[in-house]
C-alpha atoms as a PDB file:
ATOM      1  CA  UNK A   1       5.506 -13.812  17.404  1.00  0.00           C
ATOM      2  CA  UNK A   2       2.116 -14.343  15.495  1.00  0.00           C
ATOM      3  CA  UNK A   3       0.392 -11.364  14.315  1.00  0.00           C
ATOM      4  CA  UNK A   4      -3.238 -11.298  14.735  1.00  0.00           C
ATOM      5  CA  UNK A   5      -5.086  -9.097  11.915  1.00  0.00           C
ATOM      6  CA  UNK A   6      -9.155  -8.215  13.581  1.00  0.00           C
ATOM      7  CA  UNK A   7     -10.567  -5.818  10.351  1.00  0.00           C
ATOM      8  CA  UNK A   8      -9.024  -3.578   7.505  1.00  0.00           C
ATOM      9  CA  UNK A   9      -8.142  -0.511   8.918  1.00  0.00           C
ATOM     10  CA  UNK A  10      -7.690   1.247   5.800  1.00  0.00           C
ATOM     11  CA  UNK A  11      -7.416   1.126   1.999  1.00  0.00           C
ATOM     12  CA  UNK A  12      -5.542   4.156   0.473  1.00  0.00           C
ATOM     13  CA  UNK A  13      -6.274   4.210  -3.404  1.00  0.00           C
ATOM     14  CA  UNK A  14      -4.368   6.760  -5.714  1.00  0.00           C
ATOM     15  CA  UNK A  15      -6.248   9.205  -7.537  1.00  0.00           C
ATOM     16  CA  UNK A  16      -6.168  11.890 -10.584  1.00  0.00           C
ATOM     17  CA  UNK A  17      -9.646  13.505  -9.093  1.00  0.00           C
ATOM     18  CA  UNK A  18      -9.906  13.479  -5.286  1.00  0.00           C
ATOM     19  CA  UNK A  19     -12.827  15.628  -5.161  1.00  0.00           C
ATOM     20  CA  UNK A  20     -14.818  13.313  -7.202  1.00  0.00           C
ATOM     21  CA  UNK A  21     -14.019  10.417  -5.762  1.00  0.00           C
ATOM     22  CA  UNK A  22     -14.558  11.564  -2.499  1.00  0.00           C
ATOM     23  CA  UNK A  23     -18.274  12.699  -3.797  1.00  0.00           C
ATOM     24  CA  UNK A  24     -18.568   9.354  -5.128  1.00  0.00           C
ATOM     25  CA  UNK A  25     -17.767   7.649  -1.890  1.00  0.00           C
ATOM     26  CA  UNK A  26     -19.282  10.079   0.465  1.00  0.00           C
ATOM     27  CA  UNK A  27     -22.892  10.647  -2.409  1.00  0.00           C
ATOM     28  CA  UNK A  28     -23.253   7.089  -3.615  1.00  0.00           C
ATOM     29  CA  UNK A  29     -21.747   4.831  -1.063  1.00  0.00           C
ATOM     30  CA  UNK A  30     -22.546   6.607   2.393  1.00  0.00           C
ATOM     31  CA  UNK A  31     -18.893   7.274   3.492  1.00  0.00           C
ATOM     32  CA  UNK A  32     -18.470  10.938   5.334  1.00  0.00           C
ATOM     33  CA  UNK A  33     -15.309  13.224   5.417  1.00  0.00           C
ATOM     34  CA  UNK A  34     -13.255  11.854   8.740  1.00  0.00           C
ATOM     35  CA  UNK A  35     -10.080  14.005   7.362  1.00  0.00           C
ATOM     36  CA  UNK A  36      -8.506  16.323   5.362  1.00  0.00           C
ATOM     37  CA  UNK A  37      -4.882  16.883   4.775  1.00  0.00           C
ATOM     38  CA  UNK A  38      -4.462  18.955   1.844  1.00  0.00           C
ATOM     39  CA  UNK A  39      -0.985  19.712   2.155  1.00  0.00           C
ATOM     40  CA  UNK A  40      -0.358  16.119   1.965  1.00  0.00           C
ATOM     41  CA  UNK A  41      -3.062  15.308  -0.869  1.00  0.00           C
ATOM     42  CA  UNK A  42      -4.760  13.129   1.329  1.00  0.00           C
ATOM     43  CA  UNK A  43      -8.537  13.415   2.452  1.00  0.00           C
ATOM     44  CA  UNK A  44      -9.649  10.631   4.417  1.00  0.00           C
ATOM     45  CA  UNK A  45     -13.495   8.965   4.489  1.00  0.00           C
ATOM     46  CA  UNK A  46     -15.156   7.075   7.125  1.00  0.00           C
ATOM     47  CA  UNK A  47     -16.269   3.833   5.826  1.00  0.00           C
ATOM     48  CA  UNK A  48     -18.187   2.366   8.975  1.00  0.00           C
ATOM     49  CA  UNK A  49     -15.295   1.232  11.327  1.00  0.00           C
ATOM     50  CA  UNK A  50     -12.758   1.438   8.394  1.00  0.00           C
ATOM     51  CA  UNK A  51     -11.312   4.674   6.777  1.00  0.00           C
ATOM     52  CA  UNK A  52     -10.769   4.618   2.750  1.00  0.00           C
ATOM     53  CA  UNK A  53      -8.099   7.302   2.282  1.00  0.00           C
ATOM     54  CA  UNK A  54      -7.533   9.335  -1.267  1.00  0.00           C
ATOM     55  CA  UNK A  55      -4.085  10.017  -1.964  1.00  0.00           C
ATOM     56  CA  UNK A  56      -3.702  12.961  -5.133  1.00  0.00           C
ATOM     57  CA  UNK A  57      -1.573  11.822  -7.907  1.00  0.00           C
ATOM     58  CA  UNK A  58       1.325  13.703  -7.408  1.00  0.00           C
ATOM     59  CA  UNK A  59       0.723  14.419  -4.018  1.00  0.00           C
ATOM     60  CA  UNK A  60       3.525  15.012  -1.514  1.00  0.00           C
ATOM     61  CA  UNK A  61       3.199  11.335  -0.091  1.00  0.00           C
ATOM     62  CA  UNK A  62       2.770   9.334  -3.643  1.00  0.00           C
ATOM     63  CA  UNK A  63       5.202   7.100  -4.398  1.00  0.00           C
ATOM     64  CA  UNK A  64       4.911   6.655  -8.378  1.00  0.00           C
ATOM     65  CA  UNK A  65       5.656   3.027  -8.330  1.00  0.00           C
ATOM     66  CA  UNK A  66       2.136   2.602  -6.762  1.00  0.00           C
ATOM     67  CA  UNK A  67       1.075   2.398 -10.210  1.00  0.00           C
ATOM     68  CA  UNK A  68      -1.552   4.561 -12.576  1.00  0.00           C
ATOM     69  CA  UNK A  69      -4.732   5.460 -11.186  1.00  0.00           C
ATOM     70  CA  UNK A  70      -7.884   4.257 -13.838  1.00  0.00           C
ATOM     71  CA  UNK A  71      -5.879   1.615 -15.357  1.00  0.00           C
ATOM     72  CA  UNK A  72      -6.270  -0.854 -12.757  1.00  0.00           C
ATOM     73  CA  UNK A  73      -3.116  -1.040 -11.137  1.00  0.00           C
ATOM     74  CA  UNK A  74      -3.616   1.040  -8.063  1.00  0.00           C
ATOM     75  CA  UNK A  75      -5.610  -1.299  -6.364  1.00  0.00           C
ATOM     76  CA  UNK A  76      -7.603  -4.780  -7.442  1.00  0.00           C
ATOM     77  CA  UNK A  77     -10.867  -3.864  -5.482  1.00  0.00           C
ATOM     78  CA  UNK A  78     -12.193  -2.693  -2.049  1.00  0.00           C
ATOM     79  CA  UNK A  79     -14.429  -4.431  -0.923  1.00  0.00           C
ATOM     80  CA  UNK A  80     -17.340  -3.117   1.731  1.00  0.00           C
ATOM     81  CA  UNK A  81     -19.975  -4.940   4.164  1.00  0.00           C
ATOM     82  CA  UNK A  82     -23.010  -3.560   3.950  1.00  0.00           C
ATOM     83  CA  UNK A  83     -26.083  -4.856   6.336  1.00  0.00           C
ATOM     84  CA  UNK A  84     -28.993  -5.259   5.265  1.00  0.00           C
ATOM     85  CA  UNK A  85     -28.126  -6.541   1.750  1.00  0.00           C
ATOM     86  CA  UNK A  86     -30.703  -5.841  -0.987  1.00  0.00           C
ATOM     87  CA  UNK A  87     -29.569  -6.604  -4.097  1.00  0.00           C
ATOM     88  CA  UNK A  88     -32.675  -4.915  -5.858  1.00  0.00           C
ATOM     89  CA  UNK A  89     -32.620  -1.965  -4.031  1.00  0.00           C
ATOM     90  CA  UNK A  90     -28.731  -0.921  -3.855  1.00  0.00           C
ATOM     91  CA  UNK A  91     -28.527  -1.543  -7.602  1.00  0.00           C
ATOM     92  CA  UNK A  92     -31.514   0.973  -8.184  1.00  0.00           C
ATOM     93  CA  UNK A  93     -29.554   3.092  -5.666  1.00  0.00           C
ATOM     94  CA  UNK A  94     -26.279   2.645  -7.272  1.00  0.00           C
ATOM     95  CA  UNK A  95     -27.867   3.175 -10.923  1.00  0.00           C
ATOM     96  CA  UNK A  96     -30.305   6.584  -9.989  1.00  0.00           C
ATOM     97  CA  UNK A  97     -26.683   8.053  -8.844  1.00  0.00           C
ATOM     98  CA  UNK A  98     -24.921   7.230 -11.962  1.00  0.00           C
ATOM     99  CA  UNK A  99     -22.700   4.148 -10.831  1.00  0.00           C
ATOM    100  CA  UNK A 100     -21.737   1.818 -13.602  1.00  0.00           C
ATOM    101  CA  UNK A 101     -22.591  -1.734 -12.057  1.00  0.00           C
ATOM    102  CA  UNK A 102     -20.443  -4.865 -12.306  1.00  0.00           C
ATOM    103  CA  UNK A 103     -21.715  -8.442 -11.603  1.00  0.00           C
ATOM    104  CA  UNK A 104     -23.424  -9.781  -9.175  1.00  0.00           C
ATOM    105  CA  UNK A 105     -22.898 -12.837  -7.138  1.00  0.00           C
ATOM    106  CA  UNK A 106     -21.952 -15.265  -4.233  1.00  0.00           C
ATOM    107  CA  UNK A 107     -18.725 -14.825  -2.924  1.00  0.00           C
ATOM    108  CA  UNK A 108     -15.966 -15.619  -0.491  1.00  0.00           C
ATOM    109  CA  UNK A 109     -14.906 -12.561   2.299  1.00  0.00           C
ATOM    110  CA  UNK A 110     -14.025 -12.499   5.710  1.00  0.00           C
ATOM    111  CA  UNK A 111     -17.166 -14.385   7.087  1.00  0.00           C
ATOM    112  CA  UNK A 112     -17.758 -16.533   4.317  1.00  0.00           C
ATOM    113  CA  UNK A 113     -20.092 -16.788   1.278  1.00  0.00           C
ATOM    114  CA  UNK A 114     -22.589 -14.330   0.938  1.00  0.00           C
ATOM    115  CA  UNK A 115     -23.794 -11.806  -1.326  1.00  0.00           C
ATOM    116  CA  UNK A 116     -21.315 -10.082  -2.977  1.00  0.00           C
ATOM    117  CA  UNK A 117     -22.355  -6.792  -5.957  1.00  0.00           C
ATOM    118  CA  UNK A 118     -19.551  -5.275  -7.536  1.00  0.00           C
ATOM    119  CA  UNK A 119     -19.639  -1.854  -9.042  1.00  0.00           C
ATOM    120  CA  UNK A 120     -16.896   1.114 -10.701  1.00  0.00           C
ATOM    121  CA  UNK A 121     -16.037   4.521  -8.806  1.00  0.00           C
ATOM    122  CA  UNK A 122     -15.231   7.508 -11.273  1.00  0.00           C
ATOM    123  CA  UNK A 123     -11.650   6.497 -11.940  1.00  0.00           C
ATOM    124  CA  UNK A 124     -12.286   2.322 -12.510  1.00  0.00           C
ATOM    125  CA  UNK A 125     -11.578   1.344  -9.410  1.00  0.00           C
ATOM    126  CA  UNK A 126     -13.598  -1.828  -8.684  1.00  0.00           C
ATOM    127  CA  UNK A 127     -15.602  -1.862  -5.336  1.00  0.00           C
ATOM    128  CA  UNK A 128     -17.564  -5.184  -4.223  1.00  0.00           C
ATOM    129  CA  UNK A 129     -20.433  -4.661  -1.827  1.00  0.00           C
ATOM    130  CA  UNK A 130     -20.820  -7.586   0.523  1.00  0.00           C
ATOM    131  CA  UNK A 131     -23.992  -8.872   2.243  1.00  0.00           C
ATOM    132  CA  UNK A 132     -24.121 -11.137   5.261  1.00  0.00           C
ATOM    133  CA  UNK A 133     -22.552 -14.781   5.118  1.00  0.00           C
ATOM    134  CA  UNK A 134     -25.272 -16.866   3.526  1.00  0.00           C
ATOM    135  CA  UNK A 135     -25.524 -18.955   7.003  1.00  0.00           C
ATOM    136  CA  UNK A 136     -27.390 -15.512   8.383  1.00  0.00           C
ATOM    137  CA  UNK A 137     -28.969 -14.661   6.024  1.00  0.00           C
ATOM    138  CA  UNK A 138     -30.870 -18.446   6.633  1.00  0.00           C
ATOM    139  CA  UNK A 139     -30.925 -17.385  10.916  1.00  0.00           C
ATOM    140  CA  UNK A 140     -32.209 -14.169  10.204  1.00  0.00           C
ATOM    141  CA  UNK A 141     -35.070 -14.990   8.152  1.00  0.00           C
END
């Protein structure tokens, strides 16, 4: 059997403050409420085709081993396409709402290099915006 993998469904990151990350995501990045489960600790955004669920510390569902949200070990990054990529523009964006901004770049994702920003949510989770793979951004022009 060979397992064939089309998108990221979901990314579940662990966190102290649920209600401001989900303002984060929903204010800064665009994301929208999809689901709430509060009995579970668990609200779930809508990140374009791709949900980015919150799980409470604590919560009913956590499994401690997961690690301990804001010192990096409940998740690397997430990373998010965005179209059209304006690297000018989100950064203004990102700094008017308060967003402390990592570097930007060129980098590798699922349909090759493009431009790649990378930014902090509330609790130090790294996210990377991701443009277009350079090749159309060249076509589109």
């Amino acid at each position: 059997m060979k397992i064939h993998i089309r998108e990221i469904d979901h990314v579940v990151i662990r966190a102290t403050d649920v209600a401001a990350m989900a303002r984060f995501y929903c204010d800064v990045l665009g994301c929208s409420v999809e689901k709430e489960q509060r009995e579970l600790g668990l609200t779930q955004l809508r990140a374009g085709r791709s949900l980015i669920d919150l799980l409470q510390v604590g919560a009913k569902i956590d499994r401690p081993e997961n690690g301990t949200p804001g010192a990096g070990r409940n998740m690397d990054h997430l990373c998010l396409r965005v179209e059209p990529f304006d690297a000018e523009a989100l950064k203004a964006h990102l700094a008017a709402q308060g967003a402390r901004l990592g570097e930007e770049g060129v980098r590798y994702g699922a349909d090759g290099y493009g431009p790649s920003l990378y930014l902090f949510d509330p609790e130090g989770n790294m996210v990377e915006l991701k443009g277009p793979p350079e090749a159309a951004r060249v076509t589109s022009l």
